[in-house]
Protein backbone atom coordinates (compact mmCIF):
# COMPACT_ATOMS: atom_id res chain seq x y z
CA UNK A 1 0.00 0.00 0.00
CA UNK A 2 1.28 3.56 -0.97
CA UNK A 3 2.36 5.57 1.89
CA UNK A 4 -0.03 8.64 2.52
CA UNK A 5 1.88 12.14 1.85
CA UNK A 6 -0.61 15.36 1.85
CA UNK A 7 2.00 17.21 -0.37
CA UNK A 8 2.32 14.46 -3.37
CA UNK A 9 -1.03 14.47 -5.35
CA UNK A 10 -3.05 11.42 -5.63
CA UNK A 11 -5.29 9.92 -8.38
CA UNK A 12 -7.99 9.26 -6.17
CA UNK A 13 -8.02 12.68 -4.69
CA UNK A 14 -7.38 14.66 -8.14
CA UNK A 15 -10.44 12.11 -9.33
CA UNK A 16 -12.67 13.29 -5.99
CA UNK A 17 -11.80 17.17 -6.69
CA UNK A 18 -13.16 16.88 -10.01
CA UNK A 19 -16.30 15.39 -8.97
CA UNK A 20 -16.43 18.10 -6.28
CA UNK A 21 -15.88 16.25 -3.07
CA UNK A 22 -14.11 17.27 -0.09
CA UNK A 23 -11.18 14.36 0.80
CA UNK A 24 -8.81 15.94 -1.14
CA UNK A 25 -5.64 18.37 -0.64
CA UNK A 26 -3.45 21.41 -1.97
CA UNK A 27 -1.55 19.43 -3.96
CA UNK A 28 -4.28 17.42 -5.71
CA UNK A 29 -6.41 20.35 -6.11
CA UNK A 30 -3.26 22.60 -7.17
CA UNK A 31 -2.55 19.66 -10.24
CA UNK A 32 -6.49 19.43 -11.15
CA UNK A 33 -6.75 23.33 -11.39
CA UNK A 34 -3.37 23.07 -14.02
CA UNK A 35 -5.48 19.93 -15.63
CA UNK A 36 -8.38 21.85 -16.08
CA UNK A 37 -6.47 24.92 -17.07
CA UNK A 38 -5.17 22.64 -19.81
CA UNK A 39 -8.71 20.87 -20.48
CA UNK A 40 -11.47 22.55 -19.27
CA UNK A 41 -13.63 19.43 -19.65
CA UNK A 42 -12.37 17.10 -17.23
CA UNK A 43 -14.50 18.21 -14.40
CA UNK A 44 -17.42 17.61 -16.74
CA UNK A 45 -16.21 13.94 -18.43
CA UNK A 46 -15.54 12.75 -14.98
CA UNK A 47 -18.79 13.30 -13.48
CA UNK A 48 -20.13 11.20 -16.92
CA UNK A 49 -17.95 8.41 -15.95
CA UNK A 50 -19.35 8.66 -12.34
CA UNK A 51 -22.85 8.45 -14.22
CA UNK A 52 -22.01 6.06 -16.84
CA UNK A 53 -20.46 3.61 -13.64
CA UNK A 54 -23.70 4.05 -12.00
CA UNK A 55 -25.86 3.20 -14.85
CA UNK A 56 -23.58 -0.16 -15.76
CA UNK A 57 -24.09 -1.40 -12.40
CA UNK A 58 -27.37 -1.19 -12.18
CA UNK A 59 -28.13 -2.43 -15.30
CA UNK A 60 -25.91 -5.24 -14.31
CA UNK A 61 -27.92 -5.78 -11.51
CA UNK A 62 -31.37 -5.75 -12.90
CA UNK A 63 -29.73 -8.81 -15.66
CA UNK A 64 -29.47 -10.58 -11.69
CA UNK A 65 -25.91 -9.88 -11.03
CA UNK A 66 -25.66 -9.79 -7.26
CA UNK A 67 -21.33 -9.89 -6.84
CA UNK A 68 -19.69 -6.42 -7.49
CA UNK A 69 -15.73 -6.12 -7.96
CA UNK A 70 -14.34 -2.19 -7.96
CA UNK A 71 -10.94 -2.62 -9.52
CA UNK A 72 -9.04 0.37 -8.58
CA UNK A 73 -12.42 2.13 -7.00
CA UNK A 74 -11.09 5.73 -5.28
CA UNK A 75 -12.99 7.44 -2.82
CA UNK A 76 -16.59 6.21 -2.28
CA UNK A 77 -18.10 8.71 -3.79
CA UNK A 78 -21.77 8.86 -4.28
CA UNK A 79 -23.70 7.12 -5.74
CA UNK A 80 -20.97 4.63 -5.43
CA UNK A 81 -20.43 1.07 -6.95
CA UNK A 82 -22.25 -0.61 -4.36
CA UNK A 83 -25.08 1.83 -4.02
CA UNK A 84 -25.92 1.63 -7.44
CA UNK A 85 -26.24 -2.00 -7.29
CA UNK A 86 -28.43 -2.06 -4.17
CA UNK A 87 -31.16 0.20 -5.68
CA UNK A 88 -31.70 -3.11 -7.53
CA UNK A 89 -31.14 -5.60 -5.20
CA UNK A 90 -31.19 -4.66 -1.75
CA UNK A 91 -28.29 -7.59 -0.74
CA UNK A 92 -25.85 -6.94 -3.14
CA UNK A 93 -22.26 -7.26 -2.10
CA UNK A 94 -19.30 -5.85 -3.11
CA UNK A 95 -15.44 -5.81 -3.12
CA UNK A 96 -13.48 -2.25 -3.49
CA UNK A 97 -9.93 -2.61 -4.53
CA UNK A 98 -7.46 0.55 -4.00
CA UNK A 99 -4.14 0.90 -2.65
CA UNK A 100 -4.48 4.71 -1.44
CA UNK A 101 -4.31 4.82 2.20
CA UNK A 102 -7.23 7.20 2.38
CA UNK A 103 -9.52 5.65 0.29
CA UNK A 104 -9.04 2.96 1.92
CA UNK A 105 -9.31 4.81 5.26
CA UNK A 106 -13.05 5.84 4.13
CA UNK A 107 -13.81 2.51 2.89
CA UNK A 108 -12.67 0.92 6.00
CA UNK A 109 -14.88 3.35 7.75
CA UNK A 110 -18.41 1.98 5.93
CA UNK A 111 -17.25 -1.51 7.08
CA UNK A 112 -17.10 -0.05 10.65
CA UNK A 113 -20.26 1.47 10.47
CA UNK A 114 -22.03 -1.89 10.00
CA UNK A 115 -22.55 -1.56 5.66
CA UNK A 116 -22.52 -5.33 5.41
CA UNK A 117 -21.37 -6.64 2.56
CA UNK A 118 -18.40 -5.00 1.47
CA UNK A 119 -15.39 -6.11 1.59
CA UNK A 120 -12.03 -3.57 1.19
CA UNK A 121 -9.09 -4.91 -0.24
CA UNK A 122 -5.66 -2.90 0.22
CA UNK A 123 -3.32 -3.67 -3.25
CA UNK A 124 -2.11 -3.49 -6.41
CA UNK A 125 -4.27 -4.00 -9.32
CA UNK A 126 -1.88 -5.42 -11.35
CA UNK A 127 -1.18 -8.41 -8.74
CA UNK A 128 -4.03 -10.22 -9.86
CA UNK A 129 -3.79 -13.89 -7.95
CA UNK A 130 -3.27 -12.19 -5.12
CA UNK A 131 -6.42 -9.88 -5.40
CA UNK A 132 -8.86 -12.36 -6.31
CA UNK A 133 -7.51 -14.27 -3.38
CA UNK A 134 -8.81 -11.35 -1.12
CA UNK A 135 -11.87 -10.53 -2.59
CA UNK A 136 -13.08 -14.17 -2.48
CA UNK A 137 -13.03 -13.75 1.13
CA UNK A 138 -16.53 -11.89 0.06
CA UNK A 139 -16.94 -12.88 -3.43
CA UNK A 140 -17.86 -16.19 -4.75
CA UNK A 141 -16.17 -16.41 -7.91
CA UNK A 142 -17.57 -19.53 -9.26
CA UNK A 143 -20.64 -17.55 -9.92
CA UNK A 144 -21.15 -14.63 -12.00
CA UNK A 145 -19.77 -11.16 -10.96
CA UNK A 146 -19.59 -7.30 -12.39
CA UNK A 147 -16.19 -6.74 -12.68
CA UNK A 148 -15.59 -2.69 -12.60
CA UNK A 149 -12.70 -1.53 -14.04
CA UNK A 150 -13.53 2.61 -14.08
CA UNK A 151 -10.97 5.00 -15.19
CA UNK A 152 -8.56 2.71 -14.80
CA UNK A 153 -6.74 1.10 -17.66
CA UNK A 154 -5.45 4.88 -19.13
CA UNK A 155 -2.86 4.22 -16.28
CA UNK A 156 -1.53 1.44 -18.65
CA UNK A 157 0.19 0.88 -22.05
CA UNK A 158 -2.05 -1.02 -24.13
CA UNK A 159 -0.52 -4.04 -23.96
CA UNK A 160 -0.18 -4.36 -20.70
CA UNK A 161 -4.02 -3.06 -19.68
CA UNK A 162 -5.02 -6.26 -22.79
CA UNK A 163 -3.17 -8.50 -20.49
CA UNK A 164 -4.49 -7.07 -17.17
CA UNK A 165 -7.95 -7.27 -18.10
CA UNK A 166 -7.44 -11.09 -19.80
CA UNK A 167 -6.26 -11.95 -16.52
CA UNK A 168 -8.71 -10.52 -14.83
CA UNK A 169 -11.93 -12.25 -16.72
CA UNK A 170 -10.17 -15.64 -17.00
CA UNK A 171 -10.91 -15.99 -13.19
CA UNK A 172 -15.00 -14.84 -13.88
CA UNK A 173 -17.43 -17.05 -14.10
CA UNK A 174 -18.93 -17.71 -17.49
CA UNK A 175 -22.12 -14.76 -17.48
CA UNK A 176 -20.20 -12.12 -15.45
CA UNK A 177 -19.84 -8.39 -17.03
CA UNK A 178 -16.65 -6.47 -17.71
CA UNK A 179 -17.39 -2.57 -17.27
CA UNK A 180 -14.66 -0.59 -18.72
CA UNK A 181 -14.27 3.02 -18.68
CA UNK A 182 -11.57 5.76 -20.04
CA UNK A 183 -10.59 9.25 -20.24
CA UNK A 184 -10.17 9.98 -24.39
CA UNK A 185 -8.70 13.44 -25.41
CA UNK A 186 -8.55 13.68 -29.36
CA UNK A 187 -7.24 17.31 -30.05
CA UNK A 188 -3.55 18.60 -30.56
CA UNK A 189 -2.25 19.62 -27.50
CA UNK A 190 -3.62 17.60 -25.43
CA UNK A 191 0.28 15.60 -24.55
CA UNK A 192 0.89 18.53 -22.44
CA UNK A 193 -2.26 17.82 -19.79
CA UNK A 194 -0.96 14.21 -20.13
CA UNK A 195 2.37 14.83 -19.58
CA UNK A 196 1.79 17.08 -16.38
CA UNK A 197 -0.11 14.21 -14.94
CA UNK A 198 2.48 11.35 -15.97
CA UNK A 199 5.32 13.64 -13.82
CA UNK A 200 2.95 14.89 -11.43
CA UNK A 201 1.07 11.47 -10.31
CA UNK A 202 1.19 8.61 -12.22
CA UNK A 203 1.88 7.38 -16.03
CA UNK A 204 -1.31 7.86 -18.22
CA UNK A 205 -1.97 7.08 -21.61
CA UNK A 206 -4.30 8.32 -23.92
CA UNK A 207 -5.62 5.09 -25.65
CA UNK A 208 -7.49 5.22 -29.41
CA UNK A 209 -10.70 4.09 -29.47
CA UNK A 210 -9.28 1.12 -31.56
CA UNK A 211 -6.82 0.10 -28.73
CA UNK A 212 -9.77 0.70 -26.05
CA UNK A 213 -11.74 -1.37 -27.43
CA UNK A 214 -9.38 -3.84 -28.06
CA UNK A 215 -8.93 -4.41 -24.28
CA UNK A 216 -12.08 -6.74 -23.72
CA UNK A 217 -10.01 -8.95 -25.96
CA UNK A 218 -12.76 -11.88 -27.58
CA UNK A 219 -15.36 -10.97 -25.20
CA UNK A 220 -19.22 -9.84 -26.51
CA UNK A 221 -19.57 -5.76 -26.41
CA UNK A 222 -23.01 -5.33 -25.74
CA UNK A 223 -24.81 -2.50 -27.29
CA UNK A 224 -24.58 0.35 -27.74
CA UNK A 225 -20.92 -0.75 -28.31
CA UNK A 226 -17.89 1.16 -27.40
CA UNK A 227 -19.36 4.85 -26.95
CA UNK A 228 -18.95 8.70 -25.64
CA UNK A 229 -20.11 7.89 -21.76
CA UNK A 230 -23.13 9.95 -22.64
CA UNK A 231 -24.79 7.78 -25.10
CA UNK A 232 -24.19 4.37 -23.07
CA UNK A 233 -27.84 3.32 -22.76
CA UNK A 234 -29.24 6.49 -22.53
CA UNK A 235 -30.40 5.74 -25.79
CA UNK A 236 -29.02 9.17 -27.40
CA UNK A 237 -28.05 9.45 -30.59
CA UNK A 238 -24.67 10.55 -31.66
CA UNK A 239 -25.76 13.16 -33.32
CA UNK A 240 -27.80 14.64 -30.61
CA UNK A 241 -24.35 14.95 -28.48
CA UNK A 242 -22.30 18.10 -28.02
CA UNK A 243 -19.01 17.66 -30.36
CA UNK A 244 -16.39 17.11 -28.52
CA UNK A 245 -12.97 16.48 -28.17
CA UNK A 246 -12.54 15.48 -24.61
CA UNK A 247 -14.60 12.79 -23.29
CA UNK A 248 -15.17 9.36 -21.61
CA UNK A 249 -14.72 6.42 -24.08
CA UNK A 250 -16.82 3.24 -22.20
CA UNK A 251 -18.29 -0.03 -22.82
CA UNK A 252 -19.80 -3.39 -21.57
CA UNK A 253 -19.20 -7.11 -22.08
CA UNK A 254 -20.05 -10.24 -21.29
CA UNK A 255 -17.94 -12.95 -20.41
């Protein structure tokens, strides 16, 4: 688990800043304000992830999914992964996975306040055995599961977020979903806002829609396919949508 340090941003807390929460600091709100200097959007495309998460799950859970896994969930903000899912079904349960040490201070602290169901899990994403060895201690894998991966994979080359997902959904049982979800900036320009947030945080890439979509490998997109956030079964046409250059790129599939 990372140690915590106020004065080094964090993804989590840059992530919660945009969506206009509170559990963040100088430093992460210092790097969002030169982000959004950069691209004024993100406050906006992040809250449409936050949406598009929301409607995933619970569409997930109205197909009788009743097992939620948050790879690489940040703060709980709301409506978070699990809430979504319980406006469905009132027992869901869920696994977060995170290794900040204050999300998973505020994550811990639902557990302590009696939300049954939930189980936290402090690690690395990319150590896969080991992670679906902790979340089983909540999660029965041998039946199907929504396996949330959220604004996570543009922290990986393309390669290596193919392979992370693969080994991932080899462990899911057959009838689990895959929700993917990714920030996509098409413009000139936009290196720089990467760049500052590759020296300032943490390496991110910013994958094509060809090599998005190419991360749920042989798996079944469901429609509406790979999309803008926006239109992901809100049933709005392309066309209707502001043009943009800046948004979140997101999908579903079923393994």
């Amino acid at each position: 688990m990372a140690e915590f340090d106020p004065r080094v941003p964090s993804i989590a807390r840059v992530y919660d800043y945009f969506l206009g929460g509170k559990d963040n600091f100088a430093a992460d709100r210092d790097l969002a304000d030169q982000m959004i200097a950069i691209a004024p959007l993100i406050p906006a495309i992040t809250r449409e992830n936050r949406q598009f998460l929301a409607r995933a799950v619970a569409w997930a859970a109205k197909q009788g999914i009743g097992q939620f896994i948050d790879i690489g969930c940040g703060m709980p903000t709301t409506p978070n992964t699990l809430e979504s899912a319980r406006e469905v079904i009132a027992d869901a349960r869920g696994a977060y996975v995170d290794n900040d040490p204050i999300v998973l201070s505020h994550l811990n602290a639902l557990t302590a306040k009696g939300c049954a169901g939930v189980t936290v899990v402090a690690g690395d994403a990319r150590e896969v055995p080991a992670i679906l060895d902790s979340v089983s201690a909540g999660i029965d894998l041998s039946v199907p599961v929504c396996l949330v991966m959220g604004y996570l994979l543009h922290f990986f080359p393309a390669d290596a977020a193919r392979d992370l997902v693969a080994a991932y959904t080899a462990a899911l049982a057959p009838g689990s979903f895959l929700v993917l979800s990714a920030i996509h900036v098409d413009r000139q320009g936009s290196e720089e806002g990467f760049d500052d947030y590759s020296t300032s945080v943490a390496q991110v890439h910013n994958h094509s829609v060809a090599e998005f979509t190419s991360f749920f490998g042989p798996l079944e997109i469901l429609p509406p396919g790979v999309v803008d956030a926006r239109q992901w079964r809100t049933w709005t046409a392309a066309t209707q949508l502001s043009q943009r250059e800046e948004y979140t790129i997101a999908g579903v599939a079923r393994i």
